[in-house]
Protein backbone atom coordinates (compact mmCIF):
# COMPACT_ATOMS: atom_id res chain seq x y z
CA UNK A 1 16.24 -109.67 -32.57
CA UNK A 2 12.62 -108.00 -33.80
CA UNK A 3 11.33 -109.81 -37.08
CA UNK A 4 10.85 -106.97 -39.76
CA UNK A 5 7.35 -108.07 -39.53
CA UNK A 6 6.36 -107.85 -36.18
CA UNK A 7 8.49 -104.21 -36.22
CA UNK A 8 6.01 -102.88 -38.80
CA UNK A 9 2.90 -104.23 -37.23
CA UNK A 10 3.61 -102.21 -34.22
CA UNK A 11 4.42 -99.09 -35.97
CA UNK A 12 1.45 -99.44 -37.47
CA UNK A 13 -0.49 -99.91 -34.67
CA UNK A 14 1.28 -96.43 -33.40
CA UNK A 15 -0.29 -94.38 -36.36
CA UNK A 16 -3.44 -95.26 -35.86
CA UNK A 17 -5.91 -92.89 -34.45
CA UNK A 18 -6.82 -92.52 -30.98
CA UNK A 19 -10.23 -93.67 -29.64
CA UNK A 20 -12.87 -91.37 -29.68
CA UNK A 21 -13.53 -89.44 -26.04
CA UNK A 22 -16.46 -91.07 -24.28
CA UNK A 23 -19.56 -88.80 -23.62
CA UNK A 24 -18.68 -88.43 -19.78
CA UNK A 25 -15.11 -87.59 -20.39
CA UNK A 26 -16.61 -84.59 -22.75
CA UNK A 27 -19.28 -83.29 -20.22
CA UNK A 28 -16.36 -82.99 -17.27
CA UNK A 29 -14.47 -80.92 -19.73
CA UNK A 30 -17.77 -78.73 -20.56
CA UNK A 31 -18.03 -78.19 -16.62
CA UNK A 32 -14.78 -77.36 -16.19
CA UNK A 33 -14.86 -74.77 -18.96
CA UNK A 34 -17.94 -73.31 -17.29
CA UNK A 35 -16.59 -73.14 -13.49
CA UNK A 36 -13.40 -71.40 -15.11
CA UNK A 37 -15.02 -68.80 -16.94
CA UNK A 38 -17.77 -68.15 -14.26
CA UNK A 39 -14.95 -67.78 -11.50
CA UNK A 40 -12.62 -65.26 -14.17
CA UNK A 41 -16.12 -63.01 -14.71
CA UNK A 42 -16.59 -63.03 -11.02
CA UNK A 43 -13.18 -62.03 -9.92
CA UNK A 44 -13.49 -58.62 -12.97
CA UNK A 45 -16.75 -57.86 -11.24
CA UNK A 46 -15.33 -57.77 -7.79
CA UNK A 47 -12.10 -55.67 -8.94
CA UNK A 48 -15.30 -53.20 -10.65
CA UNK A 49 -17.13 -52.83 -7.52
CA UNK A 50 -13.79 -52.37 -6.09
CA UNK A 51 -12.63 -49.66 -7.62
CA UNK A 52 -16.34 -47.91 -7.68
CA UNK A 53 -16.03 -48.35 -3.89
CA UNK A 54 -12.82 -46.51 -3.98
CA UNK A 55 -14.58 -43.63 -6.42
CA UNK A 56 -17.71 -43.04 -4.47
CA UNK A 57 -14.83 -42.11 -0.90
CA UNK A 58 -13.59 -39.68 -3.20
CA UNK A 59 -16.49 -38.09 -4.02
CA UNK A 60 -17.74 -38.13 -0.53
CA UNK A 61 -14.59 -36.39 0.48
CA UNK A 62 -14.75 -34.09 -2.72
CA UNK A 63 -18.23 -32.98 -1.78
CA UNK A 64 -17.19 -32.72 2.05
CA UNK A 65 -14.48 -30.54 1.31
CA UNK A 66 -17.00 -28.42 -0.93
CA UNK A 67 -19.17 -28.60 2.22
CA UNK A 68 -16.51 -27.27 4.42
CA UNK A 69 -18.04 -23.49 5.79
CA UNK A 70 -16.03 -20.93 6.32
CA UNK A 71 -15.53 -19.76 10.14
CA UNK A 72 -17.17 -16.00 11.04
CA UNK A 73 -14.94 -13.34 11.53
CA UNK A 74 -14.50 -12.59 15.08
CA UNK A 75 -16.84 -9.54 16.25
CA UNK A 76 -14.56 -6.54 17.02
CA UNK A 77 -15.28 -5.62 20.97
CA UNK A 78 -14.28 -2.16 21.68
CA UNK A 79 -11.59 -1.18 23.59
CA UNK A 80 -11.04 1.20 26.70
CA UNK A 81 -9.87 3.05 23.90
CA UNK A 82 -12.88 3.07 22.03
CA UNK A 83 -16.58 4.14 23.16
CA UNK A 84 -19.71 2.85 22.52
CA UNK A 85 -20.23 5.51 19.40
CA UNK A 86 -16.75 5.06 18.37
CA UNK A 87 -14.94 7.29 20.07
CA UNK A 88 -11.50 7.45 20.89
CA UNK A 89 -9.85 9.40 22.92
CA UNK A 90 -6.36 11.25 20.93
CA UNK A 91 -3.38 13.11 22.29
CA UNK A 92 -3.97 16.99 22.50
CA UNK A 93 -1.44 19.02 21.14
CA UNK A 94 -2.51 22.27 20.79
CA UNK A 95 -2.38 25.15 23.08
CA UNK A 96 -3.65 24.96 26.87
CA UNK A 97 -6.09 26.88 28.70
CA UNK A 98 -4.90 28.69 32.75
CA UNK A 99 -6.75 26.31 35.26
CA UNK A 100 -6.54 23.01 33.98
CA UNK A 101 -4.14 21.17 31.66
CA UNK A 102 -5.45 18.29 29.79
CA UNK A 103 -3.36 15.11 28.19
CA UNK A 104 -6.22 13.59 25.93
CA UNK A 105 -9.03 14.91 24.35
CA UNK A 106 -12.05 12.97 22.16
CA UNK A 107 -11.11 12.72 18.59
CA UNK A 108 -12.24 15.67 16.66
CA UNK A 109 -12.51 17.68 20.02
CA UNK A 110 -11.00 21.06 20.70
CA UNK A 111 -10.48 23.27 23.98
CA UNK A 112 -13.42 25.50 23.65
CA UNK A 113 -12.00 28.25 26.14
CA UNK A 114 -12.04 28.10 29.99
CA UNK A 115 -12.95 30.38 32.98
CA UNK A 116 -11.82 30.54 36.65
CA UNK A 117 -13.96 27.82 37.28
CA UNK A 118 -13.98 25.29 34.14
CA UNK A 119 -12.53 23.88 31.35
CA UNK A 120 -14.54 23.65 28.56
CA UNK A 121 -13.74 20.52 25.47
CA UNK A 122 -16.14 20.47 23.05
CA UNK A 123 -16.43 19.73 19.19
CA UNK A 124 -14.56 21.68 16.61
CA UNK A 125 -16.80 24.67 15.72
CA UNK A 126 -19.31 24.53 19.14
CA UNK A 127 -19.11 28.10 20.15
CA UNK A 128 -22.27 27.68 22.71
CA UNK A 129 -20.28 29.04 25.23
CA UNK A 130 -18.39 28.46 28.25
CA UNK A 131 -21.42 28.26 30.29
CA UNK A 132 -23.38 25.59 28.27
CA UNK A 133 -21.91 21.79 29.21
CA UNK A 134 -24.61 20.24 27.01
CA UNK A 135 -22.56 18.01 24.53
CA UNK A 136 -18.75 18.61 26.13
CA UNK A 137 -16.93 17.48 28.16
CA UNK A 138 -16.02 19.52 31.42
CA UNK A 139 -13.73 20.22 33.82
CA UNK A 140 -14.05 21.80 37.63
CA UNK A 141 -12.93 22.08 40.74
CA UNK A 142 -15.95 20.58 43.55
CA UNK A 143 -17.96 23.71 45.35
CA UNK A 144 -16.09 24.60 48.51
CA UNK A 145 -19.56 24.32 49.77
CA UNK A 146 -19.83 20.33 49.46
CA UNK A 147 -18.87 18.00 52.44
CA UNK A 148 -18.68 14.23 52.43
CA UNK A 149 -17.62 11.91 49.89
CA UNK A 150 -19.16 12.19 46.24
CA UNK A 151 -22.19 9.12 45.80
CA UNK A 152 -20.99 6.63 43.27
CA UNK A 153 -18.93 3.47 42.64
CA UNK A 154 -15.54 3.13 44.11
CA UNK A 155 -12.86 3.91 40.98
CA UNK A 156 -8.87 4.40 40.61
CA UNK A 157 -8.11 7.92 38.75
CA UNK A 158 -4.16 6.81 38.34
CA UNK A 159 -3.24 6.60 42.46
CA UNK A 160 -5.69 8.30 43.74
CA UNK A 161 -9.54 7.53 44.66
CA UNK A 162 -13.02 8.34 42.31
CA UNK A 163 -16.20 8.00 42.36
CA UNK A 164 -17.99 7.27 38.98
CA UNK A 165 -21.29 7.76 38.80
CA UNK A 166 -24.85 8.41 35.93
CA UNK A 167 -27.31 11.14 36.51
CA UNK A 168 -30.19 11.69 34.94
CA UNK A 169 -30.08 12.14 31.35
CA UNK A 170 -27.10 9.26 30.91
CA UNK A 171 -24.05 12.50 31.66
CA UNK A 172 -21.34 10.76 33.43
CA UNK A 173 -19.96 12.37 36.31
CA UNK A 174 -16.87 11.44 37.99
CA UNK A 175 -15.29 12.78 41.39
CA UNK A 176 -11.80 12.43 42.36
CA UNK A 177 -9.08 13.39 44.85
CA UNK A 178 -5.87 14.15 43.21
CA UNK A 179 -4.00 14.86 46.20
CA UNK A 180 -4.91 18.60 46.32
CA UNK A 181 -8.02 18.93 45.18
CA UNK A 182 -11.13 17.07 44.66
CA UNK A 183 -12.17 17.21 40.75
CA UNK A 184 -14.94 17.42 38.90
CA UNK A 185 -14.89 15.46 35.26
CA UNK A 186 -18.89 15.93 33.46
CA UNK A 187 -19.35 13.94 30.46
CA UNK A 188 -22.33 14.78 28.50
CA UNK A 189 -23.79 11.26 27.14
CA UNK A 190 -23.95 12.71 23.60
CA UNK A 191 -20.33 11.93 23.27
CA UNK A 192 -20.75 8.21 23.54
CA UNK A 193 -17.50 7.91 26.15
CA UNK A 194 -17.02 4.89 28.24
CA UNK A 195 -17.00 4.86 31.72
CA UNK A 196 -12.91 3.54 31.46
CA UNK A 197 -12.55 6.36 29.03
CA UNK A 198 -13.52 8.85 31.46
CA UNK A 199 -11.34 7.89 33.67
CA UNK A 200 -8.51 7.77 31.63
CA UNK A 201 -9.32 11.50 30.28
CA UNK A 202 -9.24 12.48 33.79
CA UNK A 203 -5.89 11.04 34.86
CA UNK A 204 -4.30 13.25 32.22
CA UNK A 205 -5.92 16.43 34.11
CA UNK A 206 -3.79 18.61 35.96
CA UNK A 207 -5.16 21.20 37.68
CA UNK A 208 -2.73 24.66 38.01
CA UNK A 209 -3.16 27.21 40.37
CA UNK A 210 -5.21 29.21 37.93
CA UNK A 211 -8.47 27.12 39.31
CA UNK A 212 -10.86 28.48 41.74
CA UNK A 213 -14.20 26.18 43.30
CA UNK A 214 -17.34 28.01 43.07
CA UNK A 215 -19.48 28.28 46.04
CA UNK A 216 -22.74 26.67 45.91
């Protein structure tokens, strides 16, 4: 059994104070304190440059989307319904002339009048006359007095075979067989047709027993 002495000697020796840290022990600690807050400050700065990283892509892609052009509108080519000037050719309505019955005319256009020999179409309000083509479109039968095939490039007219060709002046002339009779189509290049438009005018000609060729 513990003497009451020797009990209190060593509780006494408990409660006394502990031995001051040595000058090493405190410099580790100092270290340790530094390396710790050095490697917290270093990990916030790399989450900051981070996150500016992550900014600056979305500005690039805001200011490439800003960037982004719009593409041009397609250029409008015109049609075989359409000529050069704009043109179209419309389905005629009103009243037909003896000699020649026509299935289109150019926007605008009327049947000025016709005469044994042609068909006249010309702009509302041309009264020139039946014997001026200048600016119209005409219609005839070929002089009985011409042999051979017409000079110009090979074309269709619906079945049958044409020859397109330009004279002098730009008016478009095309010759065609329509199983009958050879036809004459004059466009005057005033009216701005195409050369498909021409054709397509003349495959809604029919000619009627009211036409007569001229001679010469």
């Amino acid at each position: 059994m513990t003497e009451p002495a020797d009990l209190m000697d060593r509780l006494h020796r408990l409660g006394t104070a502990a031995p001051a840290p040595s000058e090493e022990a405190v410099r580790r600690d100092l270290a340790r304190g530094r390396g710790a807050s050095r490697r917290r400050a270093l990990r916030v700065g790399t989450a900051g440059l981070t996150l500016a990283a992550v900014a600056g892509v979305g500005t690039a892609i805001a200011v490439n989307a800003d960037r982004t052009t719009t593409p041009a509108p397609p250029v409008a080519v015109p049609s075989a319904d359409q000529g050069s000037d704009g043109v179209e050719l419309v389905a005629y309505t009103g009243a037909q002339q003896p000699g020649f019955v026509v299935a289109k005319v150019p926007a605008g256009f009327v049947l000025e009048g016709a005469t044994p020999f042609n068909l006249n179409v010309a702009r509302a309000g041309d009264d020139s006359g039946l014997d001026v083509f200048e600016d119209k479109l005409v219609v005839m039968l070929e002089s009985s007095s011409v042999t051979g095939n017409p000079e110009g490039a090979p074309v269709r007219v619906g079945a049958h075979d044409g020859w397109l060709r330009t004279v002098e002046g730009g008016t478009q002339v095309l010759t065609y067989d329509d199983g009958e009779h050879r036809v004459v189509v004059q466009a005057w290049k005033s009216l701005g047709l195409t050369d498909a438009q021409v054709v397509e005018f003349a495959e809604g000609v029919t000619v009627t027993a009211e036409a007569q060729a001229g001679v010469g």
